[in-house]
PDB file of N, CA and C in Angstrom:
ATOM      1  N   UNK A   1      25.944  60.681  28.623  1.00  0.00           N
ATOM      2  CA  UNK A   1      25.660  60.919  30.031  1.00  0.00           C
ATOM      3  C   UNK A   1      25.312  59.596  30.700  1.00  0.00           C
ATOM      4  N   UNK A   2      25.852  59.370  31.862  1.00  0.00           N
ATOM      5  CA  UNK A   2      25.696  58.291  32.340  1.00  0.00           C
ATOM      6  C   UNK A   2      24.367  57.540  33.423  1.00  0.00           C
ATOM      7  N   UNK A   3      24.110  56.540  33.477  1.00  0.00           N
ATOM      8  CA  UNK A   3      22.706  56.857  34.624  1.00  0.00           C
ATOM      9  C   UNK A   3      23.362  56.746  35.676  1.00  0.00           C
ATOM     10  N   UNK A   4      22.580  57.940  36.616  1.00  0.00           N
ATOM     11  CA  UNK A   4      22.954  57.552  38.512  1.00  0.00           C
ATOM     12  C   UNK A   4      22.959  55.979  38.858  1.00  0.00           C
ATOM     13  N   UNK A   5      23.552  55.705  39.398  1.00  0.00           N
ATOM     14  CA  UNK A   5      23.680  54.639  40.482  1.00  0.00           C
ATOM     15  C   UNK A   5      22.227  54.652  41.432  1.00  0.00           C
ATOM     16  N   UNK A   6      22.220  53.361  41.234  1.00  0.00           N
ATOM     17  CA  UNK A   6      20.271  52.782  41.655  1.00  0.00           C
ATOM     18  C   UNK A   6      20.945  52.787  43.564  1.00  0.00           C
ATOM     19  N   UNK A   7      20.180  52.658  44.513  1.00  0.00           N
ATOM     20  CA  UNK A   7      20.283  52.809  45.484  1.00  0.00           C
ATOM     21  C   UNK A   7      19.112  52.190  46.052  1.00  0.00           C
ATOM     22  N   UNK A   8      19.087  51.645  47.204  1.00  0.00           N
ATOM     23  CA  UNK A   8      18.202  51.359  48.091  1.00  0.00           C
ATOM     24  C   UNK A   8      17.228  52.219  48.827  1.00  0.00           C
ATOM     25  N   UNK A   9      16.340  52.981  48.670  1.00  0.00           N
ATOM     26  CA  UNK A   9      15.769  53.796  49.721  1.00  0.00           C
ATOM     27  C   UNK A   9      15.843  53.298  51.255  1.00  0.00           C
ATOM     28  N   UNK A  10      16.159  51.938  51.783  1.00  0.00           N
ATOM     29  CA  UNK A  10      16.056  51.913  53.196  1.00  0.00           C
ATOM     30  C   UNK A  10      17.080  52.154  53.497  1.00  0.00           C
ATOM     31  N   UNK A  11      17.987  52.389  54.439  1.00  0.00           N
ATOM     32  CA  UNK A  11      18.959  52.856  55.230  1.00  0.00           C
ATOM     33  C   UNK A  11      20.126  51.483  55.414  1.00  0.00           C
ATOM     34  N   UNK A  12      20.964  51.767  55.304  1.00  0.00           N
ATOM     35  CA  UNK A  12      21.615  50.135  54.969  1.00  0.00           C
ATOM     36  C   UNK A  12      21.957  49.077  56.446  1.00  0.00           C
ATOM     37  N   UNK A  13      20.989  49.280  57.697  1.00  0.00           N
ATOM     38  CA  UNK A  13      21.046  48.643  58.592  1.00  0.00           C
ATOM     39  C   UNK A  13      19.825  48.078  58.554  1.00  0.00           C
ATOM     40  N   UNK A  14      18.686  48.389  57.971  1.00  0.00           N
ATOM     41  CA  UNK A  14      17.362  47.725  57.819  1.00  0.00           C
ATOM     42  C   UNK A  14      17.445  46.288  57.838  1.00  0.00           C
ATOM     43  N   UNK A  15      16.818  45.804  58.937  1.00  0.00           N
ATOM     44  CA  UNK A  15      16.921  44.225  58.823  1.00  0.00           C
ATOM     45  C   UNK A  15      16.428  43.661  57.968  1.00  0.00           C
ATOM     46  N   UNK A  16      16.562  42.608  56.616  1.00  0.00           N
ATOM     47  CA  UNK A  16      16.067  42.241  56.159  1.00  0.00           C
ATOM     48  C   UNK A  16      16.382  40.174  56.071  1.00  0.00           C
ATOM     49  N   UNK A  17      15.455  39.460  54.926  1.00  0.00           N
ATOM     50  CA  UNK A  17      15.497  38.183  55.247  1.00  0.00           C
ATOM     51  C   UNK A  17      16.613  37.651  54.185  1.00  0.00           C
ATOM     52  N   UNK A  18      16.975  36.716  54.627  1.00  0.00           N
ATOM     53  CA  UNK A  18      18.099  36.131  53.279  1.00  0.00           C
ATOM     54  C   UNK A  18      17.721  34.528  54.456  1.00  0.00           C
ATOM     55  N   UNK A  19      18.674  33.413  53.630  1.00  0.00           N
ATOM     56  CA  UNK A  19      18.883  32.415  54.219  1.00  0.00           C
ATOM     57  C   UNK A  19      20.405  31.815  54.307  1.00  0.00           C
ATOM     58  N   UNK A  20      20.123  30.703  55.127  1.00  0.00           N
ATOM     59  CA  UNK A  20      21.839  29.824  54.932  1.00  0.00           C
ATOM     60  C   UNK A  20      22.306  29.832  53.795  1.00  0.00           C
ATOM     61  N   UNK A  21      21.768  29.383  53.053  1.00  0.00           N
ATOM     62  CA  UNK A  21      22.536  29.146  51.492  1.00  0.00           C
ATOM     63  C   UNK A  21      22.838  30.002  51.020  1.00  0.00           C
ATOM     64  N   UNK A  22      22.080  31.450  50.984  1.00  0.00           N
ATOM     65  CA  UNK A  22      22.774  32.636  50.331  1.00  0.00           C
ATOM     66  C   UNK A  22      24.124  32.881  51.162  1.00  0.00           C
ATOM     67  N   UNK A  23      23.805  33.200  52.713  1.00  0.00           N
ATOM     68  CA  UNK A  23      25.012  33.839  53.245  1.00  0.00           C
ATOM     69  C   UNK A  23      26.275  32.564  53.162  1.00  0.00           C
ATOM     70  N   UNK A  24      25.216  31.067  53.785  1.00  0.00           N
ATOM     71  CA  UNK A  24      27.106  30.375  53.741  1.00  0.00           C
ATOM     72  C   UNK A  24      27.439  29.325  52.772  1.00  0.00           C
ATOM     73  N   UNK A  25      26.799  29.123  51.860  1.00  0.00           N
ATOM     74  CA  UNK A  25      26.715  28.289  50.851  1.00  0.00           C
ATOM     75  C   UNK A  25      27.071  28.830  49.350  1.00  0.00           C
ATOM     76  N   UNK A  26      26.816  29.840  49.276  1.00  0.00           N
ATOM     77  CA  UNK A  26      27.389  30.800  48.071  1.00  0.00           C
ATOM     78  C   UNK A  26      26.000  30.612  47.041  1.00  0.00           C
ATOM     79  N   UNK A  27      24.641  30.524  47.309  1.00  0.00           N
ATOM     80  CA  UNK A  27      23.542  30.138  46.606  1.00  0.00           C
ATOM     81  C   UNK A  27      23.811  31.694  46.070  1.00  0.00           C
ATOM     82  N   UNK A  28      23.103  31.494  44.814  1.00  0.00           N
ATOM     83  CA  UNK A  28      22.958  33.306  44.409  1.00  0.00           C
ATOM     84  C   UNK A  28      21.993  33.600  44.418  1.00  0.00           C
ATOM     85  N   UNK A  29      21.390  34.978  44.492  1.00  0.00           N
ATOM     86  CA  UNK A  29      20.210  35.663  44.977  1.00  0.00           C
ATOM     87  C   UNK A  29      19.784  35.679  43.710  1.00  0.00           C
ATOM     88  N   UNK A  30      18.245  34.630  43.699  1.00  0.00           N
ATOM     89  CA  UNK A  30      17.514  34.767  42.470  1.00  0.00           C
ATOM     90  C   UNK A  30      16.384  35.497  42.749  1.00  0.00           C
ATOM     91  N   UNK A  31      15.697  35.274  43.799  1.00  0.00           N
ATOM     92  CA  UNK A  31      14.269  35.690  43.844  1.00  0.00           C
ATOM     93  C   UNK A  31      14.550  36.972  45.091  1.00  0.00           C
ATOM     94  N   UNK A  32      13.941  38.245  44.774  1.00  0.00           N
ATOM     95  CA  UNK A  32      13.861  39.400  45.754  1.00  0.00           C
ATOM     96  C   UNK A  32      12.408  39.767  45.981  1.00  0.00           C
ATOM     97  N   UNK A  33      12.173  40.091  47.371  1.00  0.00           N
ATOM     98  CA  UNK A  33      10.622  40.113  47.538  1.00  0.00           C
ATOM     99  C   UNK A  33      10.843  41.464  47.934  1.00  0.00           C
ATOM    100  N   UNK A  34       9.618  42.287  48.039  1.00  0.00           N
ATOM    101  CA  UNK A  34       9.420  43.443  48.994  1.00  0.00           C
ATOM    102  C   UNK A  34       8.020  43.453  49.528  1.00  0.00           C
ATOM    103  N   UNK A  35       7.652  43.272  50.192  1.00  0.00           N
ATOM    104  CA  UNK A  35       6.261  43.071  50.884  1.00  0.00           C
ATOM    105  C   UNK A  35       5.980  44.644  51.489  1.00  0.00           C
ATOM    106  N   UNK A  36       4.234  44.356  51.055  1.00  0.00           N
ATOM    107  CA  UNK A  36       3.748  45.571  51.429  1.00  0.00           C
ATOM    108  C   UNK A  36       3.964  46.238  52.619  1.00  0.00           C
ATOM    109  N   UNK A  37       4.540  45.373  53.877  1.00  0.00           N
ATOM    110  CA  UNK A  37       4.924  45.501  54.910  1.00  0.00           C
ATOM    111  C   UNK A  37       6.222  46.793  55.034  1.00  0.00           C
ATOM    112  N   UNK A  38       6.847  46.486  53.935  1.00  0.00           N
ATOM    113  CA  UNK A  38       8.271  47.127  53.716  1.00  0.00           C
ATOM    114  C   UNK A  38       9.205  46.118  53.754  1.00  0.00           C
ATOM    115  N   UNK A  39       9.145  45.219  54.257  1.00  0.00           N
ATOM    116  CA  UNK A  39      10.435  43.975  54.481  1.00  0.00           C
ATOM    117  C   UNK A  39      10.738  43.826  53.660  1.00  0.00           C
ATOM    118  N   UNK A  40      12.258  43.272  53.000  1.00  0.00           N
ATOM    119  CA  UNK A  40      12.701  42.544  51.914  1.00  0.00           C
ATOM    120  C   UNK A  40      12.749  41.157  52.501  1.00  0.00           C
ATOM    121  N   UNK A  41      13.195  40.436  51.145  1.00  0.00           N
ATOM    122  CA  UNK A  41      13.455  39.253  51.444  1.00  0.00           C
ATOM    123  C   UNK A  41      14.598  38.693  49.960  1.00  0.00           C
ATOM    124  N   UNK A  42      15.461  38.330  50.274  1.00  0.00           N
ATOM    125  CA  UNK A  42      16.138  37.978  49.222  1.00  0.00           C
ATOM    126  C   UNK A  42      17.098  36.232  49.341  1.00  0.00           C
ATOM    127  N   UNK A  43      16.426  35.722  48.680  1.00  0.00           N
ATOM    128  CA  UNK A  43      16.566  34.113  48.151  1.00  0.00           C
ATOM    129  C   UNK A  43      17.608  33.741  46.811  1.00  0.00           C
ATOM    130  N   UNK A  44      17.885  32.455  47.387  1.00  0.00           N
ATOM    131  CA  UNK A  44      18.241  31.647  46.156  1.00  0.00           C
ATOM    132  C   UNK A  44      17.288  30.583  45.310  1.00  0.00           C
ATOM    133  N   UNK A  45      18.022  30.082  44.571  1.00  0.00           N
ATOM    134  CA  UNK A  45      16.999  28.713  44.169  1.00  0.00           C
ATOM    135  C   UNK A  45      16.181  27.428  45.217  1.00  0.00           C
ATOM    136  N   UNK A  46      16.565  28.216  46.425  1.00  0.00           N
ATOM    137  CA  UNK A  46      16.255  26.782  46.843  1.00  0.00           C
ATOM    138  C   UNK A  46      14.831  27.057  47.647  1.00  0.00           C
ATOM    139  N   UNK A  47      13.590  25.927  47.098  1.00  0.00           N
ATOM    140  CA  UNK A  47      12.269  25.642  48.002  1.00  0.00           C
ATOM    141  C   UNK A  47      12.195  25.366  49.074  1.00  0.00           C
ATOM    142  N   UNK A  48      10.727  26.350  49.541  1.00  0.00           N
ATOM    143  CA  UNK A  48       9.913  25.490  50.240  1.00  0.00           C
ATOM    144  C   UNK A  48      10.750  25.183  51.823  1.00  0.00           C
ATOM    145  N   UNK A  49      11.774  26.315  52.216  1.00  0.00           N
ATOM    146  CA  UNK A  49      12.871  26.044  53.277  1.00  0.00           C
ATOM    147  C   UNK A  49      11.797  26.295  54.519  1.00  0.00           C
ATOM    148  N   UNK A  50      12.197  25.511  55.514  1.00  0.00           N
ATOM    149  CA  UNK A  50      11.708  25.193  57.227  1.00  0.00           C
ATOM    150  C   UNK A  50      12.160  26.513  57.301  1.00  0.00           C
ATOM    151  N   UNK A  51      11.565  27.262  58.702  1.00  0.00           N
ATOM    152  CA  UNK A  51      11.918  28.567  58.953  1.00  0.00           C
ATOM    153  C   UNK A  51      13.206  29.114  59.593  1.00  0.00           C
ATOM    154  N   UNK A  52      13.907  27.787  60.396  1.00  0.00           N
ATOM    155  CA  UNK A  52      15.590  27.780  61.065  1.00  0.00           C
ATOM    156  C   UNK A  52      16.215  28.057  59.796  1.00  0.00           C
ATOM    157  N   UNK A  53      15.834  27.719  58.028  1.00  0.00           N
ATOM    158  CA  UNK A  53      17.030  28.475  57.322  1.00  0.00           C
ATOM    159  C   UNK A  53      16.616  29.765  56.346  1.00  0.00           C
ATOM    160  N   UNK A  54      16.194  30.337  57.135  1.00  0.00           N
ATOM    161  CA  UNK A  54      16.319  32.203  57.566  1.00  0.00           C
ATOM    162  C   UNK A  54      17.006  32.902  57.840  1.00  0.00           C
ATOM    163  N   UNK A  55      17.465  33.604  57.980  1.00  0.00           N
ATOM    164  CA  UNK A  55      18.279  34.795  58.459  1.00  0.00           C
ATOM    165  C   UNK A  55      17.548  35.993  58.380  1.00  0.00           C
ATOM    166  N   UNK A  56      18.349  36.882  59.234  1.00  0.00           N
ATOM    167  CA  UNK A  56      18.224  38.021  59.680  1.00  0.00           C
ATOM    168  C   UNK A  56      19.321  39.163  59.383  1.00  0.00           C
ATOM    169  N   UNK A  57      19.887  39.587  58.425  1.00  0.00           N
ATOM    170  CA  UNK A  57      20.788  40.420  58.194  1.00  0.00           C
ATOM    171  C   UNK A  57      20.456  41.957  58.003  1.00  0.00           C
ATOM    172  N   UNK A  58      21.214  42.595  57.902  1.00  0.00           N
ATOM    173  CA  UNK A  58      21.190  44.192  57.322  1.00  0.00           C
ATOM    174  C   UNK A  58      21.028  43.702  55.678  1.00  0.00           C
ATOM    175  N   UNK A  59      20.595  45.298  55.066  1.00  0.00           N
ATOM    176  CA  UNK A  59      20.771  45.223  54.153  1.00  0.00           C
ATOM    177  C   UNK A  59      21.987  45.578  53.390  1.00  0.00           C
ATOM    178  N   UNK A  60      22.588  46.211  54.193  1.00  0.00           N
ATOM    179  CA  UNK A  60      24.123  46.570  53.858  1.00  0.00           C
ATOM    180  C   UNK A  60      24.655  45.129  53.857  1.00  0.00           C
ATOM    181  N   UNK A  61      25.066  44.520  54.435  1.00  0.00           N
ATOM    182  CA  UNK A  61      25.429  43.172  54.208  1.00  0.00           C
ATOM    183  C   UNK A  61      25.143  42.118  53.058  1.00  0.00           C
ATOM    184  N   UNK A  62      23.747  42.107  52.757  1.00  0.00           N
ATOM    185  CA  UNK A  62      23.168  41.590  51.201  1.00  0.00           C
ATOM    186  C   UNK A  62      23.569  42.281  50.252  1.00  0.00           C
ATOM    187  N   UNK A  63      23.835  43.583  50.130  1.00  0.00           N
ATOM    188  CA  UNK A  63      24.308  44.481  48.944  1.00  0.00           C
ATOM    189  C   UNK A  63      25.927  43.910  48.772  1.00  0.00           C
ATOM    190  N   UNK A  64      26.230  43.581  49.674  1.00  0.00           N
ATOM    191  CA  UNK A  64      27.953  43.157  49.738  1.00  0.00           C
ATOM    192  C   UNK A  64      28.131  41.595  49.460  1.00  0.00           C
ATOM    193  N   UNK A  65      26.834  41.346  49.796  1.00  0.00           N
ATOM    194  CA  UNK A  65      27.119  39.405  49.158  1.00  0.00           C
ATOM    195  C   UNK A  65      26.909  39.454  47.691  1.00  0.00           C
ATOM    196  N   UNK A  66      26.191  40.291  47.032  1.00  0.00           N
ATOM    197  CA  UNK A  66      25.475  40.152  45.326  1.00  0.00           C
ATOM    198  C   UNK A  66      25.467  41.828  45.386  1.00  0.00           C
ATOM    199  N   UNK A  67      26.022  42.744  45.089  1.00  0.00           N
ATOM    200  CA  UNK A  67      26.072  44.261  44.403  1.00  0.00           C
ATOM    201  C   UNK A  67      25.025  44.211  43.593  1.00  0.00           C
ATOM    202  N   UNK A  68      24.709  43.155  42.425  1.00  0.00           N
ATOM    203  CA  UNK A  68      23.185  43.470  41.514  1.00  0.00           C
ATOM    204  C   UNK A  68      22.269  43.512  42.079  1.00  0.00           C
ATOM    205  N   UNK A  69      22.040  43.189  43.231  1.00  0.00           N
ATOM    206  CA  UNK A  69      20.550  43.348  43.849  1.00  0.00           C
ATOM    207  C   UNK A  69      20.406  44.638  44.176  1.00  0.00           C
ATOM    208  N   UNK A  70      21.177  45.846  43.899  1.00  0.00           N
ATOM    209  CA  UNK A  70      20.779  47.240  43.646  1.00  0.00           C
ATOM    210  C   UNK A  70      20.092  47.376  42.154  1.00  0.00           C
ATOM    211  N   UNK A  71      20.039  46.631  41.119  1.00  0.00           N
ATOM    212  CA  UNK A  71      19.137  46.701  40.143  1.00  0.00           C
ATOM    213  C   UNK A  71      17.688  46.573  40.415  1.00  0.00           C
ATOM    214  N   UNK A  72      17.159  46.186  41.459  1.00  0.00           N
ATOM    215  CA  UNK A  72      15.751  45.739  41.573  1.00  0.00           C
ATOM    216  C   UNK A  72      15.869  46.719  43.205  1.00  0.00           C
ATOM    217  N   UNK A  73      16.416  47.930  43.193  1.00  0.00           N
ATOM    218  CA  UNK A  73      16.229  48.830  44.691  1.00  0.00           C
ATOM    219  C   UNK A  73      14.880  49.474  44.352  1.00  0.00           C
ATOM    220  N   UNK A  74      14.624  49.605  43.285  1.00  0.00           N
ATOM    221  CA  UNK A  74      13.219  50.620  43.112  1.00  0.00           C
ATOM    222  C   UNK A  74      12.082  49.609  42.958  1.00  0.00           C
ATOM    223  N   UNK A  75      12.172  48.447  43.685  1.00  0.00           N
ATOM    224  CA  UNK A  75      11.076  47.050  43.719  1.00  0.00           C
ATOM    225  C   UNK A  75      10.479  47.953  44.425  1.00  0.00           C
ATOM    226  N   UNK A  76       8.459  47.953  44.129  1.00  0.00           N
ATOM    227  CA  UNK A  76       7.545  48.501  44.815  1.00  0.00           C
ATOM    228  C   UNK A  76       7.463  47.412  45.873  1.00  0.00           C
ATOM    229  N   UNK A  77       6.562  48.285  47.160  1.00  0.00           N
ATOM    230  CA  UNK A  77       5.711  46.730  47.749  1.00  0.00           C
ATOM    231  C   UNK A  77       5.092  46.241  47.170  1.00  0.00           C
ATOM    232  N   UNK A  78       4.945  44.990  47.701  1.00  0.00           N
ATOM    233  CA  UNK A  78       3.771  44.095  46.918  1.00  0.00           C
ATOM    234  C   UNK A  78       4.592  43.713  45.345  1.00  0.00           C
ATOM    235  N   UNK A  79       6.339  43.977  44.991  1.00  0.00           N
ATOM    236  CA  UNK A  79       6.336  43.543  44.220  1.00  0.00           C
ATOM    237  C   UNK A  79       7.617  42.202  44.483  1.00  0.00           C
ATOM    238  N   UNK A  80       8.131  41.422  43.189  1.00  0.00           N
ATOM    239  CA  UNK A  80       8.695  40.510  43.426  1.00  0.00           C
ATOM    240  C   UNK A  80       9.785  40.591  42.139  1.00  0.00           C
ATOM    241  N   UNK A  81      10.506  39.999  42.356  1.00  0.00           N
ATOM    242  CA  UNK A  81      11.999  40.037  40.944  1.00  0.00           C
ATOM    243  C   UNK A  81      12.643  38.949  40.839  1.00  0.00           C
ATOM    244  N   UNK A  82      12.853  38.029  40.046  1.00  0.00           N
ATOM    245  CA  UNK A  82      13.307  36.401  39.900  1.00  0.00           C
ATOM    246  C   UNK A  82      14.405  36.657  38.474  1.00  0.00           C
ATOM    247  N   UNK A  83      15.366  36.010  38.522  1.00  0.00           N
ATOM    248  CA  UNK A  83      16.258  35.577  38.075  1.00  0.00           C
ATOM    249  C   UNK A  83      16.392  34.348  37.607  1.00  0.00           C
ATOM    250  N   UNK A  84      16.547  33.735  36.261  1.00  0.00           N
ATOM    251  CA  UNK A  84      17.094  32.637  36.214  1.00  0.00           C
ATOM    252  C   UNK A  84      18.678  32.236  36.619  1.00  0.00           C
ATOM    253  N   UNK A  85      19.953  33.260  36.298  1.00  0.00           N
ATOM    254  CA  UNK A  85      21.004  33.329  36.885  1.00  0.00           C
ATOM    255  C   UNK A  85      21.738  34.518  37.060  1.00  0.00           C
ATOM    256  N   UNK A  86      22.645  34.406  38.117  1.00  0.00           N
ATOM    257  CA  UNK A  86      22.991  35.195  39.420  1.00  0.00           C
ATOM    258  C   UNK A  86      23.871  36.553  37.848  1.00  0.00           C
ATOM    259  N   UNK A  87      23.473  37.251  38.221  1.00  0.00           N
ATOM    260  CA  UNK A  87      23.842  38.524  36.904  1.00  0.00           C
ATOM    261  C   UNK A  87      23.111  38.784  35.671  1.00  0.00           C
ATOM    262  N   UNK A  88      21.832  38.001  36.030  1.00  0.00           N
ATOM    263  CA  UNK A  88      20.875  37.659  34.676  1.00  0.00           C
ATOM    264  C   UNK A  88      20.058  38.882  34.856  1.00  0.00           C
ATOM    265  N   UNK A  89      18.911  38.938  33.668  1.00  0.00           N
ATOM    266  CA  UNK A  89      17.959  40.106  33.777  1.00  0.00           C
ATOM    267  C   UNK A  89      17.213  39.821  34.350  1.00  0.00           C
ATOM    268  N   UNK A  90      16.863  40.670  35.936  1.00  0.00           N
ATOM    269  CA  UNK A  90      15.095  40.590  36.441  1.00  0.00           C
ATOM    270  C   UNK A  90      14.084  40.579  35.831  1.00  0.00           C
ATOM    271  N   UNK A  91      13.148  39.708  36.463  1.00  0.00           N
ATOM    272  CA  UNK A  91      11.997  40.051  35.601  1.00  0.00           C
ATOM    273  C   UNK A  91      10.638  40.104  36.889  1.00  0.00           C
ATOM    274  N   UNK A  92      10.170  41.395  36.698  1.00  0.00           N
ATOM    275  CA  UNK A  92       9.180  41.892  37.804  1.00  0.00           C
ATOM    276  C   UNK A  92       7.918  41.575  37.732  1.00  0.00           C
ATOM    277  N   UNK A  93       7.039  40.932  39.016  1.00  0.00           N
ATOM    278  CA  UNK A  93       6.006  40.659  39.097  1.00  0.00           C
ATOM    279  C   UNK A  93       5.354  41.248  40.360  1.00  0.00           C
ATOM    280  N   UNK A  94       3.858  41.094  40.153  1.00  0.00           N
ATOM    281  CA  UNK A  94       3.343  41.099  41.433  1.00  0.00           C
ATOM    282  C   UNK A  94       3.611  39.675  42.476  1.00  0.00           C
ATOM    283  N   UNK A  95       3.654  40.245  43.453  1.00  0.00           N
ATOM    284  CA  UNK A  95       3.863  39.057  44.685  1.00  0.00           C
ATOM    285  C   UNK A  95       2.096  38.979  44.568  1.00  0.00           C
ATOM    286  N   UNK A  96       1.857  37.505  44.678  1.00  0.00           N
ATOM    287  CA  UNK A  96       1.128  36.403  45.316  1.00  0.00           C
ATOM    288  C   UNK A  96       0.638  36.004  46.516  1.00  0.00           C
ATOM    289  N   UNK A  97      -0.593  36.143  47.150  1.00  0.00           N
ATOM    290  CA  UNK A  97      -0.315  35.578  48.957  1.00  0.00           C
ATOM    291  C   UNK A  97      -0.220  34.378  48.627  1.00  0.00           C
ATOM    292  N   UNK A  98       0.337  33.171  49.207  1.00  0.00           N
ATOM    293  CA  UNK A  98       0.142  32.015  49.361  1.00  0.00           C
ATOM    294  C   UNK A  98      -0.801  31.459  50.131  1.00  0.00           C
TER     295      UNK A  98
END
């Protein structure tokens, strides 16, 4: 028997954060946030970015740049999921305030 297909609980227009490098640079989505807020946020390798390289996308759109980031759809708030590489195994933590 096979497992269901993981899914997003938000609705796939939910705005969420990504940056330049994921959408036009081809960075791969290592680090996924979900803040207690509800927001996602989904990153590549790259630090410590000024706030102009942000974005604002759907989440339907991030599911279509990287499909595995439906492995980490059942991320609680307050939790976080990092990757060493782009198809690698998550590994779940609590998010941190800075």
């Amino acid at each position: 028997m096979s497992q269901p297909l993981k899914s997003f609980a938000d609705v796939p227009t939910t705005a969420v954060i990504t940056t330049v490098y994921v959408v036009h640079h081809g960075s791969p989505i290592l680090f996924v946030a979900h803040y207690e807020d509800g927001y996602w946020q989904f990153s590549g390798e790259e630090e410590e970015l000024p706030d102009e390289d942000f974005l604002v996308l759907a989440l339907a759109e991030v599911v279509t740049l990287d499909g595995t980031v439906v492995e980490v759809s059942d991320l609680p708030r307050g939790a976080g999921a990092t990757r060493t590489v782009s198809g690698g195994e998550w590994v779940i933590s609590k998010l941190v305030d800075a």
